[in-house]
PDB file of N, CA and C in Angstrom:
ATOM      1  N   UNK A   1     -38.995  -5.300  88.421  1.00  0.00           N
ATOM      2  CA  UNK A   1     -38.268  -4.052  88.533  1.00  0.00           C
ATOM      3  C   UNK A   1     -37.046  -4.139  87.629  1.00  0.00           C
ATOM      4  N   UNK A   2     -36.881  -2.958  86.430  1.00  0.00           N
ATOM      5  CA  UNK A   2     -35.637  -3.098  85.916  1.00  0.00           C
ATOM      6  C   UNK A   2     -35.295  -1.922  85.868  1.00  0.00           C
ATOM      7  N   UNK A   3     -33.580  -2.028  87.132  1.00  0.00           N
ATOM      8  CA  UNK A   3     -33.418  -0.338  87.251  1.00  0.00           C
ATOM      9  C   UNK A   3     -32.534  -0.213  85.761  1.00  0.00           C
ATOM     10  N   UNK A   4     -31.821  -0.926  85.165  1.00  0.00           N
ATOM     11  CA  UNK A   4     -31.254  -0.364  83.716  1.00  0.00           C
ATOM     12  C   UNK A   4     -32.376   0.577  82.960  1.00  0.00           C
ATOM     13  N   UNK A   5     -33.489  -0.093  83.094  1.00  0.00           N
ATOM     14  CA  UNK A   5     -34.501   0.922  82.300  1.00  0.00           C
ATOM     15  C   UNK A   5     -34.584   1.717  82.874  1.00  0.00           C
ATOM     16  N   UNK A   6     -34.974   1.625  84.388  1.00  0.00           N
ATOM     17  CA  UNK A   6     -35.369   2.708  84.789  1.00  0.00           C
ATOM     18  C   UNK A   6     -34.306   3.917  84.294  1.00  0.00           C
ATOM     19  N   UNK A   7     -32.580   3.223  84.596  1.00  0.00           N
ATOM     20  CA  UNK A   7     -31.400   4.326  84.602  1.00  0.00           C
ATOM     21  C   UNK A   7     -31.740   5.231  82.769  1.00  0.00           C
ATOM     22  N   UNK A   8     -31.918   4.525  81.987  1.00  0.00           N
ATOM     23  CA  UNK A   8     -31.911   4.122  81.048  1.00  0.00           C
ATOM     24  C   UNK A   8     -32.720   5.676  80.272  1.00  0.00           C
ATOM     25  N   UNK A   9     -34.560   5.686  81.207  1.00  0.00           N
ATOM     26  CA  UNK A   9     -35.341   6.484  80.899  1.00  0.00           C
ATOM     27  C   UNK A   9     -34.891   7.680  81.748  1.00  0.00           C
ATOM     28  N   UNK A  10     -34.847   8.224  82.717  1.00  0.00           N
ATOM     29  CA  UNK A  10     -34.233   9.116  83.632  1.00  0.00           C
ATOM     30  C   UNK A  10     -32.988   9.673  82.696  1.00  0.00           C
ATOM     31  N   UNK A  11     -32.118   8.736  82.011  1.00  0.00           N
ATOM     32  CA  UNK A  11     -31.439   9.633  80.865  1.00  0.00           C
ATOM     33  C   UNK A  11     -31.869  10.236  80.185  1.00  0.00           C
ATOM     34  N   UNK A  12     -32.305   9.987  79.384  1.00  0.00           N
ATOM     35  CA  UNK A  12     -33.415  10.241  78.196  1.00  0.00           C
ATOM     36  C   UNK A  12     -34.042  11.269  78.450  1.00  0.00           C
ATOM     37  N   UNK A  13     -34.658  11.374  79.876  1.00  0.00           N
ATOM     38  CA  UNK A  13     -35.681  12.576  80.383  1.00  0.00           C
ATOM     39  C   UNK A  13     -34.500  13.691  80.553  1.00  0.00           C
ATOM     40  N   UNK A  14     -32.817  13.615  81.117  1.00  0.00           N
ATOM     41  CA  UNK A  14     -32.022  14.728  81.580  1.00  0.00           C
ATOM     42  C   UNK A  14     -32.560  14.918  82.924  1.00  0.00           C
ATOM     43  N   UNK A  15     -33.222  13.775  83.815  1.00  0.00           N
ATOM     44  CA  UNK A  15     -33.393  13.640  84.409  1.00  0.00           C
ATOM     45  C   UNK A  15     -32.443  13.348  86.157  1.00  0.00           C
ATOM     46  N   UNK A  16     -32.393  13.815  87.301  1.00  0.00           N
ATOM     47  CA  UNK A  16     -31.181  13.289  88.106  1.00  0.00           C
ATOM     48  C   UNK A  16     -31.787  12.130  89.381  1.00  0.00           C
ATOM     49  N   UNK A  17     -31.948  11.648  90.089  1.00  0.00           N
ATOM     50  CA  UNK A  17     -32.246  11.083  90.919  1.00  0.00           C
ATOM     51  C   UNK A  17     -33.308  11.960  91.914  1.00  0.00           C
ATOM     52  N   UNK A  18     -32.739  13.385  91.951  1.00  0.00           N
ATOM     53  CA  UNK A  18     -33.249  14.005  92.759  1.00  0.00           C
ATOM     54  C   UNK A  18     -34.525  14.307  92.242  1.00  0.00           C
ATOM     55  N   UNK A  19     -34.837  14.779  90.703  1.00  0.00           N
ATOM     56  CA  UNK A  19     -35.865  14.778  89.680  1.00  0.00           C
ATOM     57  C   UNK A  19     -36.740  13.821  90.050  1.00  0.00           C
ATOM     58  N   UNK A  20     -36.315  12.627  89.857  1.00  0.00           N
ATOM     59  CA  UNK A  20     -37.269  11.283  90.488  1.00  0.00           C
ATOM     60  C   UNK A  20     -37.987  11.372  91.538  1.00  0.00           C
ATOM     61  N   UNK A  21     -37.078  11.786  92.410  1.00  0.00           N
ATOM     62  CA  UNK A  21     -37.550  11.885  94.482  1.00  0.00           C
ATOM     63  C   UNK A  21     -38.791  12.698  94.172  1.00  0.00           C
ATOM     64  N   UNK A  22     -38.416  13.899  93.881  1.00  0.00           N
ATOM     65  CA  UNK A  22     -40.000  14.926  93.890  1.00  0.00           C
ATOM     66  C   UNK A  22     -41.003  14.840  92.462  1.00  0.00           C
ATOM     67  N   UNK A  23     -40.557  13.631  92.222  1.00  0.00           N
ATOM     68  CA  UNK A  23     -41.767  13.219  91.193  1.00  0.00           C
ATOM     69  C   UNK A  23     -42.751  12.244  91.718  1.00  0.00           C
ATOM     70  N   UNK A  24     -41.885  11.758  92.828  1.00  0.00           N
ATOM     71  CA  UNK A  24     -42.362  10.150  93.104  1.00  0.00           C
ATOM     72  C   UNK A  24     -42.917  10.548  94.460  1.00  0.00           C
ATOM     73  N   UNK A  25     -42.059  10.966  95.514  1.00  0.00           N
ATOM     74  CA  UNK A  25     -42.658  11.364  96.654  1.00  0.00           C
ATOM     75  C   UNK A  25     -41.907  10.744  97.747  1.00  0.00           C
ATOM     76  N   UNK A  26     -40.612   9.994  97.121  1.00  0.00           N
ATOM     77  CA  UNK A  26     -39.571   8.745  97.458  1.00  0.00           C
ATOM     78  C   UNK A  26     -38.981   9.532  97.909  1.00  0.00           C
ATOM     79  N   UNK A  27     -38.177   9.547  98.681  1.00  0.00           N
ATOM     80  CA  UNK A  27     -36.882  10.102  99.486  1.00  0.00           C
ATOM     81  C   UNK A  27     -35.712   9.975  97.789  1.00  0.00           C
ATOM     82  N   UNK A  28     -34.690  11.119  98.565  1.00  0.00           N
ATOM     83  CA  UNK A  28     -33.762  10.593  97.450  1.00  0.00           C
ATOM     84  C   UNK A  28     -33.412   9.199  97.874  1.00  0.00           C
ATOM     85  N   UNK A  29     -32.433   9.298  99.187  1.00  0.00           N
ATOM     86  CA  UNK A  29     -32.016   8.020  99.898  1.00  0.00           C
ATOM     87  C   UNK A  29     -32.394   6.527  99.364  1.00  0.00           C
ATOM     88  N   UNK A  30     -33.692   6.759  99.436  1.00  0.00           N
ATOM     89  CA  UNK A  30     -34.166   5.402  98.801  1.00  0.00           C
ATOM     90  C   UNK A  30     -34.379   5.514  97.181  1.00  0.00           C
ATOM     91  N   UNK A  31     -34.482   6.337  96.691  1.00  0.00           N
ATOM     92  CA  UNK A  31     -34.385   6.266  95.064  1.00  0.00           C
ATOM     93  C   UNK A  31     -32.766   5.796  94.759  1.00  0.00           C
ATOM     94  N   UNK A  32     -31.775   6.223  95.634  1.00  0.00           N
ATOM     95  CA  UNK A  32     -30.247   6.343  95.279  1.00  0.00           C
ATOM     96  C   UNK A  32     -30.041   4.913  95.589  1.00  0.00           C
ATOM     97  N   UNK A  33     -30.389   4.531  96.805  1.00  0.00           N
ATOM     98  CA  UNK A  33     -30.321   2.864  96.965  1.00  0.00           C
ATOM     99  C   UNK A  33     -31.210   1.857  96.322  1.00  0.00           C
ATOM    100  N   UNK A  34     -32.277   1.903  95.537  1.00  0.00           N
ATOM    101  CA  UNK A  34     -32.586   1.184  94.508  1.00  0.00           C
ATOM    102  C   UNK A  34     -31.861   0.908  93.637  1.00  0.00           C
ATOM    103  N   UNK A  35     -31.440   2.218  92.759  1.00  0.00           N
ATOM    104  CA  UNK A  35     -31.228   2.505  91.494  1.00  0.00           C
ATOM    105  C   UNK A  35     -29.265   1.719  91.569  1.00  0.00           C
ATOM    106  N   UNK A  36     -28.742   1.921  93.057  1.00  0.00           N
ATOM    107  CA  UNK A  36     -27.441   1.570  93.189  1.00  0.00           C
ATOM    108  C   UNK A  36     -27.733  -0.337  93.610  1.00  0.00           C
ATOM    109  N   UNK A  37     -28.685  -0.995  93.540  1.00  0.00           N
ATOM    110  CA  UNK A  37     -29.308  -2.159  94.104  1.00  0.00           C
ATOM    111  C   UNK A  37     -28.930  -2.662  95.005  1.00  0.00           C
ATOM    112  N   UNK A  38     -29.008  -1.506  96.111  1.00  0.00           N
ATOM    113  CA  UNK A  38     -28.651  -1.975  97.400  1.00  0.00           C
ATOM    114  C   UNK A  38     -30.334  -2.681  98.096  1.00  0.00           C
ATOM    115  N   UNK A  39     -31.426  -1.611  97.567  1.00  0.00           N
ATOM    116  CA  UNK A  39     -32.160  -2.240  98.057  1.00  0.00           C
ATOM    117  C   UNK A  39     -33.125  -3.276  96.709  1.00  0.00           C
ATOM    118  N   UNK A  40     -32.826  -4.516  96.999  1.00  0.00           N
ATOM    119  CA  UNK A  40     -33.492  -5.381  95.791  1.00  0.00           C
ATOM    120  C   UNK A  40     -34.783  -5.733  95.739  1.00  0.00           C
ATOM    121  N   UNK A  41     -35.747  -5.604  97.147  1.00  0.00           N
ATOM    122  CA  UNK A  41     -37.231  -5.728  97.029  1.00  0.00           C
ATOM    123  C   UNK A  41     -38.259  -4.753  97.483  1.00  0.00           C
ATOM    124  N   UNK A  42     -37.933  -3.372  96.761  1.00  0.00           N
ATOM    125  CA  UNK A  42     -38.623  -2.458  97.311  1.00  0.00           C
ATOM    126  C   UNK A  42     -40.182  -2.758  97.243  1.00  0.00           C
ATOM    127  N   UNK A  43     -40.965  -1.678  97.981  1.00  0.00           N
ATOM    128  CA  UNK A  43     -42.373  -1.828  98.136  1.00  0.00           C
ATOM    129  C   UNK A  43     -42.837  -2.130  96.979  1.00  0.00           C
ATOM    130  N   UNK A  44     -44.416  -2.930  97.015  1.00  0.00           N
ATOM    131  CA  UNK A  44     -44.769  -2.215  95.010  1.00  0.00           C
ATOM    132  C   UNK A  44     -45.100  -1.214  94.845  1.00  0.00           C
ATOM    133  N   UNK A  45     -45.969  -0.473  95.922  1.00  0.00           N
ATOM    134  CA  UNK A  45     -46.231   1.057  95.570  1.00  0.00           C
ATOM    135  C   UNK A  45     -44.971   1.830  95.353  1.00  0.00           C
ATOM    136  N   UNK A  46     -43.703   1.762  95.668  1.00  0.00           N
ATOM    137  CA  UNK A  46     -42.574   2.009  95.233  1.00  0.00           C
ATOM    138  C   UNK A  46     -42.043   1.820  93.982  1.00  0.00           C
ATOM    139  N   UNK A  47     -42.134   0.959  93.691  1.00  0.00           N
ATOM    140  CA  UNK A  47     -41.715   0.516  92.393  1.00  0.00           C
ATOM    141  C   UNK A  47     -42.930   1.166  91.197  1.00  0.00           C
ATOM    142  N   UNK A  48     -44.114   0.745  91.964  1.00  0.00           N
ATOM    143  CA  UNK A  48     -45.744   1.712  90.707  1.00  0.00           C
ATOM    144  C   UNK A  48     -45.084   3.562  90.546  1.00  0.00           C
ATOM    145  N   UNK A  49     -44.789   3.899  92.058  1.00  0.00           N
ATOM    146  CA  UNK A  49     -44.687   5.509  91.874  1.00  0.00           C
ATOM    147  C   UNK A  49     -43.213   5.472  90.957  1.00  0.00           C
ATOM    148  N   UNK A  50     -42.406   5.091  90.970  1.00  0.00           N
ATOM    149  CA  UNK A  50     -41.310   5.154  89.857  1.00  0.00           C
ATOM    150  C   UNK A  50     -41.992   5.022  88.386  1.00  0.00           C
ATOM    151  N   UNK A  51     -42.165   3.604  88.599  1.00  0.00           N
ATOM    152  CA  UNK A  51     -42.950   3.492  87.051  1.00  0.00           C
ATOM    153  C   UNK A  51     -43.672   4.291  86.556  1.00  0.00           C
ATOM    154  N   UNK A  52     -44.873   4.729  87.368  1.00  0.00           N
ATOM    155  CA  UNK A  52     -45.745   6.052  86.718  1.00  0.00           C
ATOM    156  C   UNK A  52     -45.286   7.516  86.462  1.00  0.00           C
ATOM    157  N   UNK A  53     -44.301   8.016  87.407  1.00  0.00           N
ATOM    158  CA  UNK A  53     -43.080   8.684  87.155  1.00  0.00           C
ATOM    159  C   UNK A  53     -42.470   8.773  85.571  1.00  0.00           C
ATOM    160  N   UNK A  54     -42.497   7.542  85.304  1.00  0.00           N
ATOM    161  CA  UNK A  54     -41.416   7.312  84.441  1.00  0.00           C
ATOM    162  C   UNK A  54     -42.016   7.031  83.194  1.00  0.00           C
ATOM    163  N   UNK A  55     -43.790   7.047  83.091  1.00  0.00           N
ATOM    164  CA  UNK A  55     -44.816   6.756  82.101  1.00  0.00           C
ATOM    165  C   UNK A  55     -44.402   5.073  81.530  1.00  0.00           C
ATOM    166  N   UNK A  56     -43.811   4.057  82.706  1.00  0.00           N
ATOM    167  CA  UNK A  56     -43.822   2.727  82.259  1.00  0.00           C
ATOM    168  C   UNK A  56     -44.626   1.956  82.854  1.00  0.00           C
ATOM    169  N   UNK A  57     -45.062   0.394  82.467  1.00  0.00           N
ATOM    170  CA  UNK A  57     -45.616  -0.453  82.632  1.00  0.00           C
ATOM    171  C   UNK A  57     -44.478  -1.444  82.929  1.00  0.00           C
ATOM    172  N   UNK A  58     -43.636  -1.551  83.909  1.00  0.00           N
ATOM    173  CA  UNK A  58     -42.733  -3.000  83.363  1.00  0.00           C
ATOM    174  C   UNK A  58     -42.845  -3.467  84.878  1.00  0.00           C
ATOM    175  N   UNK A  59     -43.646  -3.813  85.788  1.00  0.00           N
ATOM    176  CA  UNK A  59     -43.070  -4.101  86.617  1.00  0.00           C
ATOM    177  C   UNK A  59     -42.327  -5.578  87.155  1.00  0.00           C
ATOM    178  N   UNK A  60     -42.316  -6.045  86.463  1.00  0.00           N
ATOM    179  CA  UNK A  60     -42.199  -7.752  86.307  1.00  0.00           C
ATOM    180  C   UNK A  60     -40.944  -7.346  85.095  1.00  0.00           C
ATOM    181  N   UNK A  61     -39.723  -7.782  85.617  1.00  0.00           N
ATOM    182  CA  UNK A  61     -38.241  -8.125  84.501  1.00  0.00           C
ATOM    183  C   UNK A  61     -38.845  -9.399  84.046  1.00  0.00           C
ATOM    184  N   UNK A  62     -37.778  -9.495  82.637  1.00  0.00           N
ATOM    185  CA  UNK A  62     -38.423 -10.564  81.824  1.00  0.00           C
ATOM    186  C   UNK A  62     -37.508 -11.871  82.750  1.00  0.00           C
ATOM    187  N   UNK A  63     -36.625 -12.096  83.649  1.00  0.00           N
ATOM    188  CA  UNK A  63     -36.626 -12.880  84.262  1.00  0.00           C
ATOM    189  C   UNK A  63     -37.588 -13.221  85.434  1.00  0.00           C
ATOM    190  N   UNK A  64     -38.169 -12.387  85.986  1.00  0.00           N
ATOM    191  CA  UNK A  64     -39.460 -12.562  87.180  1.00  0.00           C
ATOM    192  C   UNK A  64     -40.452 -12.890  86.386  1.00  0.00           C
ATOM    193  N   UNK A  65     -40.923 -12.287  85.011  1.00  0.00           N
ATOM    194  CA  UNK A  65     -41.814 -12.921  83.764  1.00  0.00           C
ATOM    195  C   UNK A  65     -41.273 -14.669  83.792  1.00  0.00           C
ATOM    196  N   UNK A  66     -40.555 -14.807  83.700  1.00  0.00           N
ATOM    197  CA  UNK A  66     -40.287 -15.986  83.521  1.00  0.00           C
ATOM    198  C   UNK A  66     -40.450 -16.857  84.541  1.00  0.00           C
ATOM    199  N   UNK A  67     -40.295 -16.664  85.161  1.00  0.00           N
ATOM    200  CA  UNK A  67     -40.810 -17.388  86.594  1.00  0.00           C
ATOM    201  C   UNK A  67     -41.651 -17.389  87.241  1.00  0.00           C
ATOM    202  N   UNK A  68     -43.006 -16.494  86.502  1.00  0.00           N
ATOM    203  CA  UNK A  68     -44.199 -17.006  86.511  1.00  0.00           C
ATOM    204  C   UNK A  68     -44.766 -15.594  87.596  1.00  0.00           C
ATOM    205  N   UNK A  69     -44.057 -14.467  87.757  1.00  0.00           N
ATOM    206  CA  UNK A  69     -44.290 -13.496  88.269  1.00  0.00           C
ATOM    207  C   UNK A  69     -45.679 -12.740  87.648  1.00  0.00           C
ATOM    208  N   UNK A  70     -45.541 -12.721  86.707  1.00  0.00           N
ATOM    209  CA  UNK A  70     -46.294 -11.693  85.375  1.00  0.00           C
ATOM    210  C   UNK A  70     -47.634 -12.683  86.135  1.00  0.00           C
ATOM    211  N   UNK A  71     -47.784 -13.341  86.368  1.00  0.00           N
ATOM    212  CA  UNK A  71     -49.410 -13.685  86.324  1.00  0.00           C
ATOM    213  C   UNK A  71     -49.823 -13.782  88.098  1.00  0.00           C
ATOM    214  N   UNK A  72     -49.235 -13.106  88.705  1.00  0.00           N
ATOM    215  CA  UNK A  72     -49.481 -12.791  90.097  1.00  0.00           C
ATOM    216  C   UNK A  72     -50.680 -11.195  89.840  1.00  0.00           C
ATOM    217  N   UNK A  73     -51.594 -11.308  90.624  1.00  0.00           N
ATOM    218  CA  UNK A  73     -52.619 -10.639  90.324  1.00  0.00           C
ATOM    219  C   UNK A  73     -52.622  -9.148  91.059  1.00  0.00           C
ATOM    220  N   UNK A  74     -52.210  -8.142  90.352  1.00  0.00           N
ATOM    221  CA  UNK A  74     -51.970  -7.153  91.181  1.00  0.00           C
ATOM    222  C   UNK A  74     -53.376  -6.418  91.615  1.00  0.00           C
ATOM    223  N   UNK A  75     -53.727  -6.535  93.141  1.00  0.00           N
ATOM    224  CA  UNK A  75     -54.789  -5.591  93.895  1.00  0.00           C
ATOM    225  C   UNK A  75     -54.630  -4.682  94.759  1.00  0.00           C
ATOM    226  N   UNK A  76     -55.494  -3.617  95.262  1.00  0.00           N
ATOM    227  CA  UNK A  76     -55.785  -2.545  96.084  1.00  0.00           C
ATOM    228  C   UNK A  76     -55.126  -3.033  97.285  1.00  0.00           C
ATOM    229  N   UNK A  77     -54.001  -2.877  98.175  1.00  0.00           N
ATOM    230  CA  UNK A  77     -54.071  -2.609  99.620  1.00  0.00           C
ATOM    231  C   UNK A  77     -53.983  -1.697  99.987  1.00  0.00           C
ATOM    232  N   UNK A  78     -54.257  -1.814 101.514  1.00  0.00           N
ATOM    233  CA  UNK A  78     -54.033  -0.760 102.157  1.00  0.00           C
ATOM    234  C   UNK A  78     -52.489  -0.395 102.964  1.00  0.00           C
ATOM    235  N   UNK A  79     -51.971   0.598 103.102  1.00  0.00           N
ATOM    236  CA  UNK A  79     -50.841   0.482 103.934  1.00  0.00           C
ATOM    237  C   UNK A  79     -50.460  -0.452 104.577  1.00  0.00           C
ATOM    238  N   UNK A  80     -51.042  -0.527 105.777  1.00  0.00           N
ATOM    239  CA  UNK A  80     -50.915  -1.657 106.374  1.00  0.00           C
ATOM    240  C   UNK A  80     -50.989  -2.812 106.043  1.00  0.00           C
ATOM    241  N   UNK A  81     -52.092  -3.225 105.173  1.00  0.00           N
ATOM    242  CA  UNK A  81     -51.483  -4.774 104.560  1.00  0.00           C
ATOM    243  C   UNK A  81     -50.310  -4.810 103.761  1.00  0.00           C
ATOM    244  N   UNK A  82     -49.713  -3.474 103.168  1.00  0.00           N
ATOM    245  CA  UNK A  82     -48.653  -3.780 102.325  1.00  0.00           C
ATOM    246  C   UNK A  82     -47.144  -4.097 103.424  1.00  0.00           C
ATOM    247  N   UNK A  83     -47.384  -3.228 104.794  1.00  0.00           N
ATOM    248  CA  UNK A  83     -46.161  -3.894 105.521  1.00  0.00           C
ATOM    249  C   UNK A  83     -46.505  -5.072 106.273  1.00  0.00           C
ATOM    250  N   UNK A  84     -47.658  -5.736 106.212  1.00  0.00           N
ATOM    251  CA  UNK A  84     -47.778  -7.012 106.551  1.00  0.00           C
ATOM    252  C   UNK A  84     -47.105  -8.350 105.728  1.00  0.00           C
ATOM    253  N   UNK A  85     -47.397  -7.540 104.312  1.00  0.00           N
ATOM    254  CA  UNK A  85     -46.807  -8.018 103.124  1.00  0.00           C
ATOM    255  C   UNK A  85     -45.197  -8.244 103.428  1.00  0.00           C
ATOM    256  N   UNK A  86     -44.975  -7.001 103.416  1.00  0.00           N
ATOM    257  CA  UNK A  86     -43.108  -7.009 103.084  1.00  0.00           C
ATOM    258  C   UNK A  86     -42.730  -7.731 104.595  1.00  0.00           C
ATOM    259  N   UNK A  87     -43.506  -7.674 105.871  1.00  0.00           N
ATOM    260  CA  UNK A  87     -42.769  -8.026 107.017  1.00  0.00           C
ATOM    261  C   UNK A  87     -42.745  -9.693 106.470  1.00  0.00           C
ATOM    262  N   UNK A  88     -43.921 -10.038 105.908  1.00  0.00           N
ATOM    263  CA  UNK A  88     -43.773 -11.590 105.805  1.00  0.00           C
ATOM    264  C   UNK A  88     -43.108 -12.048 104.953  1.00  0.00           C
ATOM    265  N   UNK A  89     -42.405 -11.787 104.005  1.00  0.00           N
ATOM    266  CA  UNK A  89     -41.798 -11.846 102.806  1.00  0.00           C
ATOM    267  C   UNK A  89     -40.269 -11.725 103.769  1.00  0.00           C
ATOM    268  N   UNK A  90     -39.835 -10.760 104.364  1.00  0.00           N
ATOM    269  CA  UNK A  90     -38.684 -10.638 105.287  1.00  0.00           C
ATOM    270  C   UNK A  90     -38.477 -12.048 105.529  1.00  0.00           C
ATOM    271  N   UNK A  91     -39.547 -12.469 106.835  1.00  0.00           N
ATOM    272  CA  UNK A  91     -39.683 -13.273 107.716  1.00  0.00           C
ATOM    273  C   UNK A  91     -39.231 -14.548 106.704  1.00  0.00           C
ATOM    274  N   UNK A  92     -39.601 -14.861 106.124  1.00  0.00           N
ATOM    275  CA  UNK A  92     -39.329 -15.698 104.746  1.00  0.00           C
ATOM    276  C   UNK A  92     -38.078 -15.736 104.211  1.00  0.00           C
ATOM    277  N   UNK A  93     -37.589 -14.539 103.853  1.00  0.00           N
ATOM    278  CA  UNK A  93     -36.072 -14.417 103.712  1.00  0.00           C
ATOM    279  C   UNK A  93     -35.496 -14.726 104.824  1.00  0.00           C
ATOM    280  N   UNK A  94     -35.871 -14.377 106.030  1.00  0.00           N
ATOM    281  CA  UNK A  94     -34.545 -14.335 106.611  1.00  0.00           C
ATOM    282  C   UNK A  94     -34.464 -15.798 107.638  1.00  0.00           C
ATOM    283  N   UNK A  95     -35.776 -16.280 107.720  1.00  0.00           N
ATOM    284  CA  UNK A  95     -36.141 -17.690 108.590  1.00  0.00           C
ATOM    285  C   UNK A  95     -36.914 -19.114 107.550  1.00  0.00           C
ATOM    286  N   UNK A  96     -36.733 -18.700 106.687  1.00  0.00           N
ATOM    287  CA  UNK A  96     -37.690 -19.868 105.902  1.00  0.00           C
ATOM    288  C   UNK A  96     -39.043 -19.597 105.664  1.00  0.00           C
ATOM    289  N   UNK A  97     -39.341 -20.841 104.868  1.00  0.00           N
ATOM    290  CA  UNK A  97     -40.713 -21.149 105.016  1.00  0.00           C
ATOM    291  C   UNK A  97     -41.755 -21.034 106.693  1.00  0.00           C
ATOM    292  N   UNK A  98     -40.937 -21.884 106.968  1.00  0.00           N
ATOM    293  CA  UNK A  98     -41.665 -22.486 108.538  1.00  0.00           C
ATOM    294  C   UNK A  98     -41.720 -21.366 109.048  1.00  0.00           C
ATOM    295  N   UNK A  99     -40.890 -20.290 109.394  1.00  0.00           N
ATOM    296  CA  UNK A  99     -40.807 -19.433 110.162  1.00  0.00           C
ATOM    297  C   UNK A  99     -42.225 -18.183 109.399  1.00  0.00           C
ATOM    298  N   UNK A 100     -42.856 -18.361 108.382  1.00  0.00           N
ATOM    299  CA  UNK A 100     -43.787 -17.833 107.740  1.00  0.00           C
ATOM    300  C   UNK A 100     -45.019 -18.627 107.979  1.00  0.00           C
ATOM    301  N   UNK A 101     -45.429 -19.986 108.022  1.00  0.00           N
ATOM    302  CA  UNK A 101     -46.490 -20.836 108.574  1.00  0.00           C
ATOM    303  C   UNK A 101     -46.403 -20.566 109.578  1.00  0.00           C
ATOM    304  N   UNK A 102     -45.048 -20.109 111.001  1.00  0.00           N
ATOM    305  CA  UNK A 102     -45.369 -20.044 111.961  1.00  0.00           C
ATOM    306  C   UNK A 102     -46.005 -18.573 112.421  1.00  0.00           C
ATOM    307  N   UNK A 103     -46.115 -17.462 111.927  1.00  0.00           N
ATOM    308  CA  UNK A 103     -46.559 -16.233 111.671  1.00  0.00           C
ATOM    309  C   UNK A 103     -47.936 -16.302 111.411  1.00  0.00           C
ATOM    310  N   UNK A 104     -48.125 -16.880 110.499  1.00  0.00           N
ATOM    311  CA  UNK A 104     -49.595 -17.302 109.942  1.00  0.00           C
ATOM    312  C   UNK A 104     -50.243 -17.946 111.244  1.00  0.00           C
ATOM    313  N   UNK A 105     -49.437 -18.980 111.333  1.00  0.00           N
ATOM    314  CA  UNK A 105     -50.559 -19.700 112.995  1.00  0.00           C
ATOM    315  C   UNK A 105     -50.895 -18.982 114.259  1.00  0.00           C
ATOM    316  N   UNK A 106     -49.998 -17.791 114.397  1.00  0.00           N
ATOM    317  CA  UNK A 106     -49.998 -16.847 115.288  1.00  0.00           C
ATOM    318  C   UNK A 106     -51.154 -15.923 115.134  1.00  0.00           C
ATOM    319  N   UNK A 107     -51.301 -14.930 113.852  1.00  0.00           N
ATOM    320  CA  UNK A 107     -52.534 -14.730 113.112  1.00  0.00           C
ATOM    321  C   UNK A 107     -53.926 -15.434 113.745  1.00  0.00           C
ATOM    322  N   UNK A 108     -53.736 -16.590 113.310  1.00  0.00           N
ATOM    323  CA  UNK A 108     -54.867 -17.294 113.128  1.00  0.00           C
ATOM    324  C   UNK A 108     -55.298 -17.650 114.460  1.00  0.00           C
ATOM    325  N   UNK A 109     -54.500 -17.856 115.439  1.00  0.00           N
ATOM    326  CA  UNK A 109     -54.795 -18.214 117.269  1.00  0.00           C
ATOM    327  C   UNK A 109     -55.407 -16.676 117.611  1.00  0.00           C
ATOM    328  N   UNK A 110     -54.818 -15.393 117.018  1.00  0.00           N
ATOM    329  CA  UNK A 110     -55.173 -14.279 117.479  1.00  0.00           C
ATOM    330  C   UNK A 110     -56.564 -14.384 117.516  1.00  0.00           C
ATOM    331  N   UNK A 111     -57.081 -14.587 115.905  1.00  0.00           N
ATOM    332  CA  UNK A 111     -58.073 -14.402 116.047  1.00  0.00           C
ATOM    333  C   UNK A 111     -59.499 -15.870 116.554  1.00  0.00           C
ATOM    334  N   UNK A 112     -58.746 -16.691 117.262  1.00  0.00           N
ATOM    335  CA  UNK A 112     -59.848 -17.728 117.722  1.00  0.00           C
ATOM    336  C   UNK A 112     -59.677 -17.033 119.451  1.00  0.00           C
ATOM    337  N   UNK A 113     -58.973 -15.796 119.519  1.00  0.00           N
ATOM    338  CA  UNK A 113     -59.188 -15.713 121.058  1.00  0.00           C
ATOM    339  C   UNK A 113     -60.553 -14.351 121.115  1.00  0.00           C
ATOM    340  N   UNK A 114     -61.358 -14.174 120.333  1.00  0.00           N
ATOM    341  CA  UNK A 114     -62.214 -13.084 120.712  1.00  0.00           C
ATOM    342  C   UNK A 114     -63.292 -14.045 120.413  1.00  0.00           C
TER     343      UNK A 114
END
């Protein structure tokens, strides 16, 4: 995600934030708190509907390129796996590793009880 570009193209277009919202389907709220980087790991379908919005391809900064982001394989989910996604990624931020293996083992007992 690079909101300079993003700020960058949205100029260029004479574009306002609000322009974005009903392009994208984003709230302003959350377009205004991206773009201000309050929020730093938005969804990816968030970040795709900006980009396509915005007729770009960048979703990987050349520092996340660099760190080996760019070759993470982008596929189809569904809603719900995508907030399974971000809840575990949280869980990760905000408890560690362990506290993400321990999520996973929870998962995995669920399903040895049927």
């Amino acid at each position: 995600m690079d909101i300079e570009l993003y700020k960058k193209e949205l100029k260029q277009r004479g574009w306002t934030y609000r322009d974005l919202a009903q392009k994208t389907g984003i709230s302003l709220t959350n377009i205004s708190r991206i773009m201000a980087g309050i929020v730093t790991d938005p969804r990816y379908s968030t970040i795709q509907a900006i980009e396509q919005a915005l007729n770009l391809n960048v979703f990987f900064t050349p520092a996340e390129r660099a760190a080996g982001l760019s070759e993470t394989r982008k596929i189809n989910v569904t809603p719900i796996e995508e907030d399974c996604i971000y809840v575990f990624r949280q869980i990760g931020k905000r408890y560690g590793e362990q506290a993400q293996r321990d999520y996973i083992t929870v998962g995995e007992n669920m399903l040895k009880l049927k």
